[in-house]
N, C-alpha and C. Protein backbone atom coordinates (compact mmCIF):
# COMPACT_ATOMS: atom_id res chain seq x y z
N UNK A 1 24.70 -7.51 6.69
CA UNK A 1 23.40 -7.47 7.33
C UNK A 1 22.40 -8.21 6.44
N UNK A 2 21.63 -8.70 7.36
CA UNK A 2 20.27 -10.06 6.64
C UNK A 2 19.27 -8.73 6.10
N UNK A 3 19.30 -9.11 4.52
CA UNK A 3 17.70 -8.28 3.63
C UNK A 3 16.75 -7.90 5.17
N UNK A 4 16.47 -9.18 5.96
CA UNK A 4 15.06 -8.56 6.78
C UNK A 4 15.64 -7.45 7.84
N UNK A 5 16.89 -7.71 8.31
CA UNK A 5 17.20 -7.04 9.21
C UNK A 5 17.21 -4.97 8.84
N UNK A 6 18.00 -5.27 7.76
CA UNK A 6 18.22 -3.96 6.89
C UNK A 6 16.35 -3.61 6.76
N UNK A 7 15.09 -3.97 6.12
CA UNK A 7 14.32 -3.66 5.89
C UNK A 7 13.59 -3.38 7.28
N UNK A 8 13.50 -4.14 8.28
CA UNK A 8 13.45 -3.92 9.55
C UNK A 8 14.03 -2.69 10.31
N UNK A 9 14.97 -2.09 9.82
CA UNK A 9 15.89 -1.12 10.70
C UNK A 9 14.93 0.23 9.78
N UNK A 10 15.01 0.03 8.09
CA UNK A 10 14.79 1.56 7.62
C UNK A 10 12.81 1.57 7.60
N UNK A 11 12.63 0.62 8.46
CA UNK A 11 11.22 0.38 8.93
C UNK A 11 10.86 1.17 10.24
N UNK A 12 11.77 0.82 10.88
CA UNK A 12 12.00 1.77 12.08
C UNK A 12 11.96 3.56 12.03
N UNK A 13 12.88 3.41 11.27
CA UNK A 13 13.55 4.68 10.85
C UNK A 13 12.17 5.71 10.23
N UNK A 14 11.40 4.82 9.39
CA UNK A 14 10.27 5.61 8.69
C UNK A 14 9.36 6.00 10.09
N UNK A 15 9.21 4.64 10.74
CA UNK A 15 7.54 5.60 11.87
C UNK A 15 8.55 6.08 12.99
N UNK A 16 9.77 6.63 13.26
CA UNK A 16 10.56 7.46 14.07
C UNK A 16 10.22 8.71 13.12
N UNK A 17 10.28 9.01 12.18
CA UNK A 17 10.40 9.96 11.70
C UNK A 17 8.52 10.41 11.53
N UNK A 18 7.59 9.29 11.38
CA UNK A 18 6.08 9.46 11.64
C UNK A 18 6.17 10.14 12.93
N UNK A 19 6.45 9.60 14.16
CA UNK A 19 6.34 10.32 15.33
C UNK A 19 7.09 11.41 15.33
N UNK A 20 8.06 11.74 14.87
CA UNK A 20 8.53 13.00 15.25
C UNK A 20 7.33 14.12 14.51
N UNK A 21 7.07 13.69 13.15
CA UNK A 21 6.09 14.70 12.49
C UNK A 21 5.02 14.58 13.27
N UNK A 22 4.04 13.41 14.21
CA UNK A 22 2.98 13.64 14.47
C UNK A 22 3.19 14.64 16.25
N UNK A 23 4.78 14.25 16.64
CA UNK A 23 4.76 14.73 18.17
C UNK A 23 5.43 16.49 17.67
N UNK A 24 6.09 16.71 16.69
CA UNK A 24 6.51 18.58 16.91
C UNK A 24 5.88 18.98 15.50
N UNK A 25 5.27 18.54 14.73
CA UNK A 25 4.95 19.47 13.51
C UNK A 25 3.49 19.55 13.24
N UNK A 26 2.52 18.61 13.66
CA UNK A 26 1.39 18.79 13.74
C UNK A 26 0.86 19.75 14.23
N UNK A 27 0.79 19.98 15.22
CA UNK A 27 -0.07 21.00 15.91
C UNK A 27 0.50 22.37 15.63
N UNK A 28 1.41 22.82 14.41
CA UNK A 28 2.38 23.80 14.59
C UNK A 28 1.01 24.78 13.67
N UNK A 29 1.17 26.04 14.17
CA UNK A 29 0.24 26.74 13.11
C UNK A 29 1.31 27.12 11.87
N UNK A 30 0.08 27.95 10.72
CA UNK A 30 0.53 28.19 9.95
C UNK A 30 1.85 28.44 9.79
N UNK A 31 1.94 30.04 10.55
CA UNK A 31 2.76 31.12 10.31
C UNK A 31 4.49 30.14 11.01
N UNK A 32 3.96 29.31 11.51
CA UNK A 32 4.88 28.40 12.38
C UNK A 32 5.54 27.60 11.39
N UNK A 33 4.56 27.01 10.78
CA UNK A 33 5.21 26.44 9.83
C UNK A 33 6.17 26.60 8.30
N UNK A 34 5.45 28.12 8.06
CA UNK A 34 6.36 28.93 7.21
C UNK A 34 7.35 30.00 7.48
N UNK A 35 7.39 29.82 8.65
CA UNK A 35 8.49 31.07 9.08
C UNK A 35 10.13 30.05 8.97
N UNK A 36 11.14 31.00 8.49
CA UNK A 36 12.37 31.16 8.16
C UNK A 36 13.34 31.31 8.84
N UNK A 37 14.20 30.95 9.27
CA UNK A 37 15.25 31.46 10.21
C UNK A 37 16.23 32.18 9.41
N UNK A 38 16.11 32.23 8.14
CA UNK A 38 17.10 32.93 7.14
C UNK A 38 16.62 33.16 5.66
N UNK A 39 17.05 33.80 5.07
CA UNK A 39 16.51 34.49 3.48
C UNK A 39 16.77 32.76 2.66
N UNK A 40 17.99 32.38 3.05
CA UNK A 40 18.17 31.06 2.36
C UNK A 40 18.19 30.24 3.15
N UNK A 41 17.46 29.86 3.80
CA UNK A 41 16.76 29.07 5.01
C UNK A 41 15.47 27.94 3.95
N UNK A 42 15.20 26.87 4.68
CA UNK A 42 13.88 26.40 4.12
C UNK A 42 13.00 26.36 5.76
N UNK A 43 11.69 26.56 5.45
CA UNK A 43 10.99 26.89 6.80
C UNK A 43 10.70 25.00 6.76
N UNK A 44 9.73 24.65 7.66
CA UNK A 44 9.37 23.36 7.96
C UNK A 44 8.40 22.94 7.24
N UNK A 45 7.48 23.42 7.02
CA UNK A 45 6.90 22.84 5.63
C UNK A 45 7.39 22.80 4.31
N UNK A 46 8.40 23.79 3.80
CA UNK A 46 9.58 23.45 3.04
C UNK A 46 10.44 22.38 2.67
N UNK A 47 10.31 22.17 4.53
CA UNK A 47 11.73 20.94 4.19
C UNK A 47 10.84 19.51 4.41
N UNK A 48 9.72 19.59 4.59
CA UNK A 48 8.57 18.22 4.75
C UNK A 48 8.36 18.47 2.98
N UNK A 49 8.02 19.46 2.62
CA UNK A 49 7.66 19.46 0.85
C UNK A 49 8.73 18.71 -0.56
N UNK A 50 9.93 19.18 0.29
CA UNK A 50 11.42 18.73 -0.36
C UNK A 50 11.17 16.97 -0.42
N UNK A 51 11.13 16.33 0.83
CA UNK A 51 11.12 15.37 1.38
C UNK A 51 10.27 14.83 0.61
N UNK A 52 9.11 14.88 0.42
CA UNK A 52 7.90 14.12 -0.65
C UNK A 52 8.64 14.62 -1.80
N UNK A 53 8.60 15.91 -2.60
CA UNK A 53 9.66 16.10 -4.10
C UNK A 53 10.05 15.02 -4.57
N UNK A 54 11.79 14.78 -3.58
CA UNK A 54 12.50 14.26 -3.92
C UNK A 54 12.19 13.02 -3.69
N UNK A 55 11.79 12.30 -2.87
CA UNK A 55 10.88 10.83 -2.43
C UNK A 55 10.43 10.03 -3.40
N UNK A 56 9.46 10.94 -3.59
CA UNK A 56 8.27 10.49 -4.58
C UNK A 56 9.04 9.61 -5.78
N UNK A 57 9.85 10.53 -6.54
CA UNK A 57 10.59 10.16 -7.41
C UNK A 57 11.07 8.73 -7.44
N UNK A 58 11.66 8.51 -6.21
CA UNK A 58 12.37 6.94 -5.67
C UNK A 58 11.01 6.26 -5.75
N UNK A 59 9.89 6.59 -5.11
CA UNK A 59 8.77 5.44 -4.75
C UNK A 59 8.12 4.90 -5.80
N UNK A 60 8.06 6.29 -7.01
CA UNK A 60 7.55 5.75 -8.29
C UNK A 60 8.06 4.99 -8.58
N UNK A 61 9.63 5.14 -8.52
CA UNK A 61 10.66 3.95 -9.69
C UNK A 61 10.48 2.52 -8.72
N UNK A 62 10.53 2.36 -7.45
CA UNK A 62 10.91 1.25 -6.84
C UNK A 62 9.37 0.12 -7.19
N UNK A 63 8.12 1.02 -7.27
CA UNK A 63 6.48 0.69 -7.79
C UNK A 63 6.40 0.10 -8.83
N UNK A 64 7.13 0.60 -9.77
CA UNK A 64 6.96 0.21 -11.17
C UNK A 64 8.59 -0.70 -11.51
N UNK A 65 8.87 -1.09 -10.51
CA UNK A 65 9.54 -2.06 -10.57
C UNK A 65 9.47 -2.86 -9.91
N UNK A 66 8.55 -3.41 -8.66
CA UNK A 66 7.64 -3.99 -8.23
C UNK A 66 6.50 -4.54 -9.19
N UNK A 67 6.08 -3.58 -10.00
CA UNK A 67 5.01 -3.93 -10.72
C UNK A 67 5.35 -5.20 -11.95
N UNK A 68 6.47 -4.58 -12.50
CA UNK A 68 7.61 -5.41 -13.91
C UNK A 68 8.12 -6.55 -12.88
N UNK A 69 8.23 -7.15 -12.08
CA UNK A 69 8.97 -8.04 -11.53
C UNK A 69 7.94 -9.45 -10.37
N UNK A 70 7.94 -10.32 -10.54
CA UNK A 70 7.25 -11.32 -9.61
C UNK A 70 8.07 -11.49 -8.38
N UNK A 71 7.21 -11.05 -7.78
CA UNK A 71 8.10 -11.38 -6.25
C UNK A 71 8.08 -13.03 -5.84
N UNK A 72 9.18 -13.44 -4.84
CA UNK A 72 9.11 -14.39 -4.52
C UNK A 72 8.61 -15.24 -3.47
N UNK A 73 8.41 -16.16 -3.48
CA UNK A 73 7.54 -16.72 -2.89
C UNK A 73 7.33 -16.84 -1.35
N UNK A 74 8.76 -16.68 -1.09
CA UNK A 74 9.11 -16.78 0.36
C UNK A 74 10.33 -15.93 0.33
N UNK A 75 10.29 -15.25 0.99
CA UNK A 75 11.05 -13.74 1.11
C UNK A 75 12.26 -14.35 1.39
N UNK A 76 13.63 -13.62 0.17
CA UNK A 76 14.64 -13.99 -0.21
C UNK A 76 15.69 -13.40 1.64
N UNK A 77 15.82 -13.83 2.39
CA UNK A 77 16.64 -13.21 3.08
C UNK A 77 17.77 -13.50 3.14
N UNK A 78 18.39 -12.57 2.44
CA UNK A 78 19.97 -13.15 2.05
C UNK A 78 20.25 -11.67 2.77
N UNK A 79 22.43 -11.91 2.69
CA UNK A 79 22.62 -10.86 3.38
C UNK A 79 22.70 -9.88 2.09
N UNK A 80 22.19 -8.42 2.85
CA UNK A 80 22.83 -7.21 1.80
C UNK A 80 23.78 -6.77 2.07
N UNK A 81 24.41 -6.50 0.41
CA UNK A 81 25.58 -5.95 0.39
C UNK A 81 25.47 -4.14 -0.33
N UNK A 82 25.77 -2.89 0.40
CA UNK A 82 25.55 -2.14 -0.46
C UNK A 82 26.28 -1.87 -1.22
N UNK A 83 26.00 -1.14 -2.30
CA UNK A 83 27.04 -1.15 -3.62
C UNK A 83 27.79 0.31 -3.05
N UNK A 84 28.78 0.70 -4.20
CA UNK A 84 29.56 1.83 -3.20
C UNK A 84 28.72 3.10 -4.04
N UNK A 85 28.03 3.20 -4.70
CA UNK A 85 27.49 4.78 -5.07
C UNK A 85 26.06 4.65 -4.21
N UNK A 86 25.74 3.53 -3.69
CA UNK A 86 24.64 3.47 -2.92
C UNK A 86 25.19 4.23 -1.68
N UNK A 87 26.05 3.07 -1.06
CA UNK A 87 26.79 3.57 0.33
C UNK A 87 27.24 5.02 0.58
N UNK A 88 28.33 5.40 -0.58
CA UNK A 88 28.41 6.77 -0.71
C UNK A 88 27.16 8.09 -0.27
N UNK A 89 26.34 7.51 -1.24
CA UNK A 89 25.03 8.39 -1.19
C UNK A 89 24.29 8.70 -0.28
N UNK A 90 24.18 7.60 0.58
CA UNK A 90 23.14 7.62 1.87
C UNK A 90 24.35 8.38 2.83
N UNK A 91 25.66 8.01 3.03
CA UNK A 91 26.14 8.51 3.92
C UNK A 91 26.58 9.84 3.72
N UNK A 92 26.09 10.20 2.71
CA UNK A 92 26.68 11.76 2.71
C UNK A 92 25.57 12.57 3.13
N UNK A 93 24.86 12.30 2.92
CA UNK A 93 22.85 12.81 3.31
C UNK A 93 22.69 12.50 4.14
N UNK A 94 22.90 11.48 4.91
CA UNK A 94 22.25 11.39 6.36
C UNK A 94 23.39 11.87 8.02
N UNK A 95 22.19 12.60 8.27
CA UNK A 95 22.88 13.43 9.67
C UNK A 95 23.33 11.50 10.80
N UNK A 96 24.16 13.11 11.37
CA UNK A 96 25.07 12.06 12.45
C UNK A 96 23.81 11.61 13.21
N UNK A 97 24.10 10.72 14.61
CA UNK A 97 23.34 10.00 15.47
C UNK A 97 23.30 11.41 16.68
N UNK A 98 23.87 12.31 16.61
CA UNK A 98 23.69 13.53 17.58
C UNK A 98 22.90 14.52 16.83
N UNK A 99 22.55 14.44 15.22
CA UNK A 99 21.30 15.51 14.83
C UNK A 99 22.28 16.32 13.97
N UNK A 100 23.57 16.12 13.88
CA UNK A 100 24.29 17.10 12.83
C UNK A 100 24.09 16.90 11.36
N UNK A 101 23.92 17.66 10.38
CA UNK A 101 23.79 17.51 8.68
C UNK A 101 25.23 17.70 8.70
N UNK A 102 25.69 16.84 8.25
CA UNK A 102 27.53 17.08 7.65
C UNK A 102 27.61 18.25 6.63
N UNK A 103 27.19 17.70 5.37
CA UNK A 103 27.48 18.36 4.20
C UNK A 103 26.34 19.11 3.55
N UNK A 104 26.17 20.41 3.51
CA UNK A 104 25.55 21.22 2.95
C UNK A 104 25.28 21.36 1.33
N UNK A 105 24.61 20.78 1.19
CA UNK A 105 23.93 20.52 -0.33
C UNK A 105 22.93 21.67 -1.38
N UNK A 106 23.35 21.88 -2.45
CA UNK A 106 22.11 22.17 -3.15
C UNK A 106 20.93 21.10 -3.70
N UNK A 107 20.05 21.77 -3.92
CA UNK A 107 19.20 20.46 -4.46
C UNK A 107 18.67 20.92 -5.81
N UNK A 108 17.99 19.71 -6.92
CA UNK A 108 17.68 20.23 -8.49
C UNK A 108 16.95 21.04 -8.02
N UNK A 109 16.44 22.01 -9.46
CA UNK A 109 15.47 22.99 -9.46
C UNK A 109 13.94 22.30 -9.23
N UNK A 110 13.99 21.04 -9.79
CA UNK A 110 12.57 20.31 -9.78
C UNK A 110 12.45 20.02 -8.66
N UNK A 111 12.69 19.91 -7.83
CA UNK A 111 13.00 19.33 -6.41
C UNK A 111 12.76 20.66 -5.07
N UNK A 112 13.08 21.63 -6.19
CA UNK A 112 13.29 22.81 -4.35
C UNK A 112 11.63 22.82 -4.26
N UNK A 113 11.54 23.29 -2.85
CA UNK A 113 9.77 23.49 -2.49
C UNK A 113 9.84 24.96 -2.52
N UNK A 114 8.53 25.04 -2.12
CA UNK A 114 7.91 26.27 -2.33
C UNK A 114 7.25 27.19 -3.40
N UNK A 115 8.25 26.34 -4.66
CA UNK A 115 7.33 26.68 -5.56
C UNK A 115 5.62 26.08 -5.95
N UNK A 116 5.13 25.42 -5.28
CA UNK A 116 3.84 24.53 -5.25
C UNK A 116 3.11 25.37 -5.09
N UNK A 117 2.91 25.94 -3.83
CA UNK A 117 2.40 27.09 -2.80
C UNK A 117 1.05 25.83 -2.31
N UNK A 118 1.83 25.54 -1.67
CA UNK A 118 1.23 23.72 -1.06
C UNK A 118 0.93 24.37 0.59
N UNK A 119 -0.67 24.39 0.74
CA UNK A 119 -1.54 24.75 1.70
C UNK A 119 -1.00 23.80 3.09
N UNK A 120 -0.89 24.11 4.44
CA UNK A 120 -0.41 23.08 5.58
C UNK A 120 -1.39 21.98 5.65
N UNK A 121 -2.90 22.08 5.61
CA UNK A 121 -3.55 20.40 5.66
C UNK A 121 -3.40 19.65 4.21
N UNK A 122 -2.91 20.35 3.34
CA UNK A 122 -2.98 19.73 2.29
C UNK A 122 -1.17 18.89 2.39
N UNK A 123 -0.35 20.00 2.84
CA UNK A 123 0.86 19.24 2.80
C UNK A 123 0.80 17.94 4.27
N UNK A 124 -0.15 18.24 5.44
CA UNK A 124 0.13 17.15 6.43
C UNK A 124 -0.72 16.09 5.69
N UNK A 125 -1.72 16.36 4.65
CA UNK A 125 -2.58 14.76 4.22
C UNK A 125 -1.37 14.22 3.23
N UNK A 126 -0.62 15.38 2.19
CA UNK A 126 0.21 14.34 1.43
C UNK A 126 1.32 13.80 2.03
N UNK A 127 1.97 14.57 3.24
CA UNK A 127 3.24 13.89 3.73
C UNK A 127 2.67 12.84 4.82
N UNK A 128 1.75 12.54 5.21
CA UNK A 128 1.02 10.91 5.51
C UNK A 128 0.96 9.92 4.82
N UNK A 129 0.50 10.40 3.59
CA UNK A 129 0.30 9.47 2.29
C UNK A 129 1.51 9.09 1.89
N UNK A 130 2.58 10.11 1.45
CA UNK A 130 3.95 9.40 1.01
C UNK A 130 4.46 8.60 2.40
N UNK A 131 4.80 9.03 3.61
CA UNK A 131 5.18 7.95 4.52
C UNK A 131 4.08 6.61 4.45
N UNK A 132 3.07 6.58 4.56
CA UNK A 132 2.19 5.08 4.29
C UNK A 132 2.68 4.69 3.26
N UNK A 133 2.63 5.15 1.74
CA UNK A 133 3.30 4.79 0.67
C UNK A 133 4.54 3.86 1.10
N UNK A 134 5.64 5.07 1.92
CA UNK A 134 6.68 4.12 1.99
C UNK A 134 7.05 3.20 2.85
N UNK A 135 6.21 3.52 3.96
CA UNK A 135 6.21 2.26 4.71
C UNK A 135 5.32 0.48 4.09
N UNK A 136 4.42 0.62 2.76
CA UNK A 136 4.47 -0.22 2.37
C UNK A 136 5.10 -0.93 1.09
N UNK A 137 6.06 -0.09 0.65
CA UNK A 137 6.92 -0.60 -0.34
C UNK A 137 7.60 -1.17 0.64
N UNK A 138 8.22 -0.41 2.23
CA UNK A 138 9.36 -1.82 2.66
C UNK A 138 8.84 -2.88 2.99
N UNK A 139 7.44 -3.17 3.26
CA UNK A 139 6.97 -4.26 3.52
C UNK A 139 6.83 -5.15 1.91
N UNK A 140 6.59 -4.69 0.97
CA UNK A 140 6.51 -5.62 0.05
C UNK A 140 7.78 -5.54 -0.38
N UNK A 141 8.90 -4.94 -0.56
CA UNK A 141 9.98 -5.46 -0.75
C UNK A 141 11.13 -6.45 0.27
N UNK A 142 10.37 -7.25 1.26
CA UNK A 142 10.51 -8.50 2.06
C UNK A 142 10.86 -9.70 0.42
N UNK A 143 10.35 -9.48 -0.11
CA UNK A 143 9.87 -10.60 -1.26
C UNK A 143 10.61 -10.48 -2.47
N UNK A 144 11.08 -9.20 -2.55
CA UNK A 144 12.39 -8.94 -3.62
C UNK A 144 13.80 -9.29 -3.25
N UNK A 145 15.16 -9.31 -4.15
CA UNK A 145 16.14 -9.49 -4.04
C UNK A 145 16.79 -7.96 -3.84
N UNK A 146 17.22 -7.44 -2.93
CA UNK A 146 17.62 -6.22 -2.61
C UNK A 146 18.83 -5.59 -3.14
N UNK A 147 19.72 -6.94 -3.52
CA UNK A 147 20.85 -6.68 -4.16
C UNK A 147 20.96 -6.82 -5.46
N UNK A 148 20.32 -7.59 -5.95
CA UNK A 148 20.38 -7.91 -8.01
C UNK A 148 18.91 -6.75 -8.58
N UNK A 149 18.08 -5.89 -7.76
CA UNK A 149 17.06 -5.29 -8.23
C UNK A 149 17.43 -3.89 -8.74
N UNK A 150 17.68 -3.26 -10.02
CA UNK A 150 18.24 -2.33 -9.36
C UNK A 150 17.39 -0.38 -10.25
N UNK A 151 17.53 0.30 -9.06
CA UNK A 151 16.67 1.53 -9.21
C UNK A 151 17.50 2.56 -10.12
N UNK A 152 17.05 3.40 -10.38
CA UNK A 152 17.38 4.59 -11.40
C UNK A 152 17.57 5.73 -10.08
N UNK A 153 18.19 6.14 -10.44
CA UNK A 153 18.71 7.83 -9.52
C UNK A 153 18.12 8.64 -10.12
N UNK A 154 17.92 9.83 -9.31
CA UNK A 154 17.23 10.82 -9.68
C UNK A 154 17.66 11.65 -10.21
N UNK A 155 19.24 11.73 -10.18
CA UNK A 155 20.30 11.95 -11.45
C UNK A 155 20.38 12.00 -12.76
N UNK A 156 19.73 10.50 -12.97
CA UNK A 156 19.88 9.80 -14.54
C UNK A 156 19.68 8.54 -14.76
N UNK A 157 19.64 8.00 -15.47
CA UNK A 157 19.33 6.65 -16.06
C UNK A 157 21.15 5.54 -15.74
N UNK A 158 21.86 6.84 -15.62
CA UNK A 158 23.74 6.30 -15.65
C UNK A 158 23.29 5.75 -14.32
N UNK A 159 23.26 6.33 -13.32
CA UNK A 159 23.70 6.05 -11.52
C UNK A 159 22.30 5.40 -11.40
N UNK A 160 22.30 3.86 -10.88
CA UNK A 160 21.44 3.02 -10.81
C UNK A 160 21.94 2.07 -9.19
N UNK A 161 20.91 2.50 -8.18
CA UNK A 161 20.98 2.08 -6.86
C UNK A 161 20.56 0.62 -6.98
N UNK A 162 20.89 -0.21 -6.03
CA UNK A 162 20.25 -1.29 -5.58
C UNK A 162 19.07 -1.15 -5.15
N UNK A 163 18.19 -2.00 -4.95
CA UNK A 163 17.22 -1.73 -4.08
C UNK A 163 16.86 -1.66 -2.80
N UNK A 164 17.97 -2.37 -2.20
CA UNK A 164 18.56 -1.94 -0.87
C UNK A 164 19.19 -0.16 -0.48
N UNK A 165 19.84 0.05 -1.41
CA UNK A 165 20.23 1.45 -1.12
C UNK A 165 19.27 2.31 -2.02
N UNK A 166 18.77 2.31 -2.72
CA UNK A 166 17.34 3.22 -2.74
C UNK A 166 16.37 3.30 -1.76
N UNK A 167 16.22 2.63 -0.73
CA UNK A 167 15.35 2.54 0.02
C UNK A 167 16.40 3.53 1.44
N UNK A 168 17.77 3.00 1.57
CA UNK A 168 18.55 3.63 2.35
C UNK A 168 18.61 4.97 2.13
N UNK A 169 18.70 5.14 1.21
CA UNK A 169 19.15 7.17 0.47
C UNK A 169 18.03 7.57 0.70
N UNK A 170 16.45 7.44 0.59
CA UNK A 170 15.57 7.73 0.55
C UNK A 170 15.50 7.87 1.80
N UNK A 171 15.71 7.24 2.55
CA UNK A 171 15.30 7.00 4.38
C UNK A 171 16.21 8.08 4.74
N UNK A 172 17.50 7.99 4.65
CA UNK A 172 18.86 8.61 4.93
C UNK A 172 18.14 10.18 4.81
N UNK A 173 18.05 10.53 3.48
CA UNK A 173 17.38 11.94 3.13
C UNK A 173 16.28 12.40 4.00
N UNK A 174 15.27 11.73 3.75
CA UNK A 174 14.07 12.01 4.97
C UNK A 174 14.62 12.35 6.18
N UNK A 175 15.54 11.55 6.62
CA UNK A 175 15.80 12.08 8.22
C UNK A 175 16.68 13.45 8.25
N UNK A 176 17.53 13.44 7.05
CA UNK A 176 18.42 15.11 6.74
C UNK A 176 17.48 15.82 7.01
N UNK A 177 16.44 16.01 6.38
CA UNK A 177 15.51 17.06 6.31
C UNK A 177 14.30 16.91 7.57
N UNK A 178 14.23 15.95 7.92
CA UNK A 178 13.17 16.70 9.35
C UNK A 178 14.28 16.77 10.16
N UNK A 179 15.64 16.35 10.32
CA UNK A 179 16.33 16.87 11.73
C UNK A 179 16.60 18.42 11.01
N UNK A 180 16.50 18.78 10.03
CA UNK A 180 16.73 20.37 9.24
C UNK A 180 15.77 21.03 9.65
N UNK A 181 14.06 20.52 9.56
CA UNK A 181 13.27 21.09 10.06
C UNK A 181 13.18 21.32 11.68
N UNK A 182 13.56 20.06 12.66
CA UNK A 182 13.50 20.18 13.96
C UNK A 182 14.44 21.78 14.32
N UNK A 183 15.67 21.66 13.79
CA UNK A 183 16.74 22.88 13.54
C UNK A 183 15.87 24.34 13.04
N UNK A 184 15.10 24.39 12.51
CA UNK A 184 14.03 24.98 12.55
C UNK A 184 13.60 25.19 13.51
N UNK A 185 12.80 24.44 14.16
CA UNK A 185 12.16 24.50 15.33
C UNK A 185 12.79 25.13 16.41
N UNK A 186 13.76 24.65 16.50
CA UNK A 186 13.98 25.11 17.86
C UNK A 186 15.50 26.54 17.35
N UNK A 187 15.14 27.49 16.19
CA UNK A 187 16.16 28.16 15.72
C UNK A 187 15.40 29.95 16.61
N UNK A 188 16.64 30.38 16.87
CA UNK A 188 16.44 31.80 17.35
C UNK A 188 15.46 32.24 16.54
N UNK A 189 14.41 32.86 17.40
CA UNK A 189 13.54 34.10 16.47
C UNK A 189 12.20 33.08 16.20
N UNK A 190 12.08 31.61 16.54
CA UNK A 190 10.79 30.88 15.93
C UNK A 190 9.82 31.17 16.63
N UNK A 191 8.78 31.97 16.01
CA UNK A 191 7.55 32.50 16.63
C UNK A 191 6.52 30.87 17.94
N UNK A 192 6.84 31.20 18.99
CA UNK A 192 6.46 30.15 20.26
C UNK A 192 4.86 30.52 20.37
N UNK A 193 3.85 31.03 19.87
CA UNK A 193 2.50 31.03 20.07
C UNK A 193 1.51 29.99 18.91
């Protein structure tokens, strides 16, 4: 697949996932938004809080490697190739095309939500801000090399993504977790007022 095409698709992927937050999670009240379907459940502002957490992390590194690097002049569109701990990664995190999460994950301790105690307009202004955020790193990474650039995992300094598949895992993840939250939504017992 052509760099633009790939940046084009997880372009998509970001304002699909804008509309789903602005068409079922906006208007949700509070108690809506923190209610549980289970003791080890994450409620929907939970799993929107996770989503920026773990995000953020990627957007810093991909920024400040944007920042260290001159982009080129006329946007490199070559084809991407993903590497296999990239490929691996995204496909283990991202739900099927019918809304299923395959594999049931823990996540780091730095990473789980709830410990913030992150207010609902405060979490809908920052989870706007990180999607704008990331919808303009894929636009300025048109101008980078997607395959020779390469990101740090949130792992470690060892497991180092392309910049093509940092942007994929990141996207991939986001959609785990609002189709987790939609699963939410529509889970036995979700208070409908």
């Amino acid at each position: 697949m052509r760099s633009s095409e790939l940046l084009d698709d997880l372009l998509k992927d970001t304002l699909s996932i804008n509309d789903i937050f602005h068409n079922q999670f906006l208007n949700l009240s509070t108690d809506q938004l923190n209610w549980k379907p289970g003791i080890e459940s994450w409620s929907i502002s939970e799993c929107l809080e996770h989503i920026m957490l773990s995000g953020q992390f990627y957007l810093d590194e991909i920024t400040n490697c944007f920042l260290s690097k001159i982009p080129e002049a006329e946007s490199p569109d070559i084809i991407f190739r993903p590497g296999i701990i990239g490929n691996y990664s995204t496909n283990s995190v991202k739900p099927t095309d019918s809304g299923v999460i395959k594999n049931k994950m823990r996540t780091f301790s730095r990473m789980e939500p709830g410990k913030s105690g992150i207010d609902t307009k405060k979490l809908f202004l920052d989870f706007k801000k990180y999607q704008d955020e990331l919808t303009i790193l894929i636009n300025k990474a048109r101008y980078f090399n997607l395959n020779t650039i390469k990101i740090k995992s949130s792992i470690g300094k060892i497991i180092r993504f392309k910049l093509g598949d940092a942007f994929r895992f990141v996207i991939a993840h986001n959609q785990r977790h609002i189709q987790q939250a939609i699963n939410v939504l529509h889970a036995n017992g979700f208070p409908r007022h």
